[in-house]
C-alpha atoms as a PDB file:
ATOM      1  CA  UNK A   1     121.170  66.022 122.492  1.00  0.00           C
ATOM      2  CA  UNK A   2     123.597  64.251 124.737  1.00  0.00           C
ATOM      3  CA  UNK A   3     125.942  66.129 126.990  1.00  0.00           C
ATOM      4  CA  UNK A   4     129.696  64.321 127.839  1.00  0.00           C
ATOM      5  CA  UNK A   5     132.046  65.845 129.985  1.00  0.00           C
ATOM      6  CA  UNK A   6     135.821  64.455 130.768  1.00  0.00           C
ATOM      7  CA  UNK A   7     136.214  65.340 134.855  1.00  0.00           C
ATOM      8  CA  UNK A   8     140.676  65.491 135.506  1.00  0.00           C
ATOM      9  CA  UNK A   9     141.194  64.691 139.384  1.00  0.00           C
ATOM     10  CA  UNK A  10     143.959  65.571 141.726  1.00  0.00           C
ATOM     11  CA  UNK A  11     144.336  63.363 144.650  1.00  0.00           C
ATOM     12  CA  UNK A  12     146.517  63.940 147.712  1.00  0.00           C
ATOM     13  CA  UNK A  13     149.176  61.303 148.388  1.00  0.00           C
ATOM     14  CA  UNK A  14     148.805  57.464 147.213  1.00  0.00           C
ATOM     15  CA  UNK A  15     145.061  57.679 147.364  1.00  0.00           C
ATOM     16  CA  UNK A  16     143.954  57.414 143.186  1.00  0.00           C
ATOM     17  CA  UNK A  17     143.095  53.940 143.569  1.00  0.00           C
ATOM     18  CA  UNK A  18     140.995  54.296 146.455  1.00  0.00           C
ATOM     19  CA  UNK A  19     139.432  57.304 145.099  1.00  0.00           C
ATOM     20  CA  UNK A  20     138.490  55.646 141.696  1.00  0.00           C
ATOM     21  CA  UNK A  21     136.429  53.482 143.326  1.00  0.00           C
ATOM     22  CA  UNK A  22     134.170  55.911 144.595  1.00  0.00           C
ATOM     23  CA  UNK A  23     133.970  58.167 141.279  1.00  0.00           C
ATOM     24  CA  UNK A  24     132.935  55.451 138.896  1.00  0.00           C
ATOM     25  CA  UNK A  25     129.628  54.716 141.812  1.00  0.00           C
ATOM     26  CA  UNK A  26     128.652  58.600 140.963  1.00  0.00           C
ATOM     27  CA  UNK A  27     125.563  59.527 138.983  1.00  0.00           C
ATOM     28  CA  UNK A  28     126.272  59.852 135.362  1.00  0.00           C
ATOM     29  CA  UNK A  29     130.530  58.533 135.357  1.00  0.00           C
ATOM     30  CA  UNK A  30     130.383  55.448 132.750  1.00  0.00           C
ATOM     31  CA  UNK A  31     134.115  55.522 132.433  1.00  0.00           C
ATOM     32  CA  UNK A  32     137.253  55.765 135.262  1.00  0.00           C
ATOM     33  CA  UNK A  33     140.792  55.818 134.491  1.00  0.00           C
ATOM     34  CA  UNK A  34     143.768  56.345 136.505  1.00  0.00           C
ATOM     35  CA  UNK A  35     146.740  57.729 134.688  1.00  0.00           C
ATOM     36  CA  UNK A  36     150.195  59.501 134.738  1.00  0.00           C
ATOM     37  CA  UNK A  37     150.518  63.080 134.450  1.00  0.00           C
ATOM     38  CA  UNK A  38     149.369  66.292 135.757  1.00  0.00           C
ATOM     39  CA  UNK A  39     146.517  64.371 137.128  1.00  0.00           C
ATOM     40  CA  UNK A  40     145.772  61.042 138.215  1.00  0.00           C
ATOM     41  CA  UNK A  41     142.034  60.131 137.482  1.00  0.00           C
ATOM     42  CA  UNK A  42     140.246  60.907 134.141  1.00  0.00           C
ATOM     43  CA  UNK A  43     136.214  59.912 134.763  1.00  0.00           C
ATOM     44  CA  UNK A  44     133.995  60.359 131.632  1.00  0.00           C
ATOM     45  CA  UNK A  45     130.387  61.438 132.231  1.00  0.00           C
ATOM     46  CA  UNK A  46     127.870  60.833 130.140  1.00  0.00           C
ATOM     47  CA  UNK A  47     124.123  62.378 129.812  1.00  0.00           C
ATOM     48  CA  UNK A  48     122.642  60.401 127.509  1.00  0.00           C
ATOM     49  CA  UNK A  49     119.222  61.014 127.652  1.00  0.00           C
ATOM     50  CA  UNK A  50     118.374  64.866 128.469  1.00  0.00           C
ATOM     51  CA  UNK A  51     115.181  65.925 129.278  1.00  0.00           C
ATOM     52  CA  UNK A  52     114.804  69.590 127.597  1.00  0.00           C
ATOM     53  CA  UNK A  53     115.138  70.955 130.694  1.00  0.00           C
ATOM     54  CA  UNK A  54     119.003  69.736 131.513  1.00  0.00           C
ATOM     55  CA  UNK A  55     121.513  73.095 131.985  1.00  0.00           C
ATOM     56  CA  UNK A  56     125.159  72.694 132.937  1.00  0.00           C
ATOM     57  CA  UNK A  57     124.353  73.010 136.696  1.00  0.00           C
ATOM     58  CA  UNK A  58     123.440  69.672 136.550  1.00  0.00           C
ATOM     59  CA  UNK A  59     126.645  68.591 135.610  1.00  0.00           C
ATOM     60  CA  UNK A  60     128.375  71.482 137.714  1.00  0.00           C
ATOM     61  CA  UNK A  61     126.264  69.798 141.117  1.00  0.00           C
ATOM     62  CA  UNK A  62     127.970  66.725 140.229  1.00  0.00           C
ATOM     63  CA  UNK A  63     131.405  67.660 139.997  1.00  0.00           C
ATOM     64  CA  UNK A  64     131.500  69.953 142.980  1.00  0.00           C
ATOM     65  CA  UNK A  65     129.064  68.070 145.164  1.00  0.00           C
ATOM     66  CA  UNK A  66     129.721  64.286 143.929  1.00  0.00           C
ATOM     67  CA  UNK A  67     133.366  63.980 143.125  1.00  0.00           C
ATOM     68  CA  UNK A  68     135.524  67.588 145.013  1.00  0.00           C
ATOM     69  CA  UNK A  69     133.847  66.051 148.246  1.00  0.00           C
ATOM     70  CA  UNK A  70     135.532  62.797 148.198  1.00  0.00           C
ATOM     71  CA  UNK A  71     138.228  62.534 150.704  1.00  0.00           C
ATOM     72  CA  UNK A  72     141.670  62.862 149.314  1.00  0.00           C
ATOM     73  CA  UNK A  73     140.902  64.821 146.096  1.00  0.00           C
ATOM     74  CA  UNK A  74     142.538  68.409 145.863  1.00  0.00           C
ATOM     75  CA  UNK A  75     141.256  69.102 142.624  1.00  0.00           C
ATOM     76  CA  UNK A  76     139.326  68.834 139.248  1.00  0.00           C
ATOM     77  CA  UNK A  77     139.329  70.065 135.692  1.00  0.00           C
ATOM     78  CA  UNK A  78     136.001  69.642 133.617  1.00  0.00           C
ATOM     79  CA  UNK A  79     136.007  69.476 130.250  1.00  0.00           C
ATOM     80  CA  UNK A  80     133.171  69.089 128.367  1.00  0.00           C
ATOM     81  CA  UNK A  81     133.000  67.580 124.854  1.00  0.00           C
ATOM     82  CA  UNK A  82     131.645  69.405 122.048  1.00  0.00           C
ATOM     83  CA  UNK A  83     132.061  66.949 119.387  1.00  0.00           C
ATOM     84  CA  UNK A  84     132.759  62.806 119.308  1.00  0.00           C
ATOM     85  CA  UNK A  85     135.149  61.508 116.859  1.00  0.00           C
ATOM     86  CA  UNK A  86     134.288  57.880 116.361  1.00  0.00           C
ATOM     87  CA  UNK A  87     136.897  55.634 115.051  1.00  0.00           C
ATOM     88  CA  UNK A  88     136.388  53.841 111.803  1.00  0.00           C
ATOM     89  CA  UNK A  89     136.056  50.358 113.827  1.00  0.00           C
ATOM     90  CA  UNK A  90     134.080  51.501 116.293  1.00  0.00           C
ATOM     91  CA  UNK A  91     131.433  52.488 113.505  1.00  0.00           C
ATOM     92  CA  UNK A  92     131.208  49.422 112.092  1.00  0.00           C
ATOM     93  CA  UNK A  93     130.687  47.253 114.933  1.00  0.00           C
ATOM     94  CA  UNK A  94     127.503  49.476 115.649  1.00  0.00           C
ATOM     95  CA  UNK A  95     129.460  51.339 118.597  1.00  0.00           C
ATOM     96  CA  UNK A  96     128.743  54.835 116.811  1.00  0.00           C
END
């Protein structure tokens, strides 16, 4: 079973750009967005191929070790998906 996860960053000052960069060249981030709102980057991780032994510290090591490190982040929200909603389209171009 795959495991997705949405990661919300906080950056300190003008610095979203910048930081992007160096989220979407982490393990596991197939998507990086900056945005406006409470937060200013929205990275999707994906797990696609688990090996029975995965366990959320996996994905924990990589949001506190990988992404809170990087210089000018204050903070993160994870949020991990528990269902996919595919849109009609998407399903019939073989996307889902």
């Amino acid at each position: 079973m795959a495991v997705s996860a949405y990661v919300f960053v906080r950056c300190r000052g003008a610095t979203e750009g910048k930081i992007a960069e160096i989220i979407r060249t982490k393990p596991h981030v197939k998507r990086v967005d900056t945005v406006f709102g409470d937060y200013d980057i929205i990275a999707y991780l994906e797990f696609a191929e688990l090996p029975s032994s995965f366990s959320v510290a996996e994905l924990h090591h990589i949001v506190t070790e990988e992404i809170r490190t990087v210089e000018g982040v204050s903070s993160t929200s994870t949020h991990i998906v528990t269902t996919q909603h595919h849109l009609k389209h998407e399903k019939q171009r073989g996307d889902g």
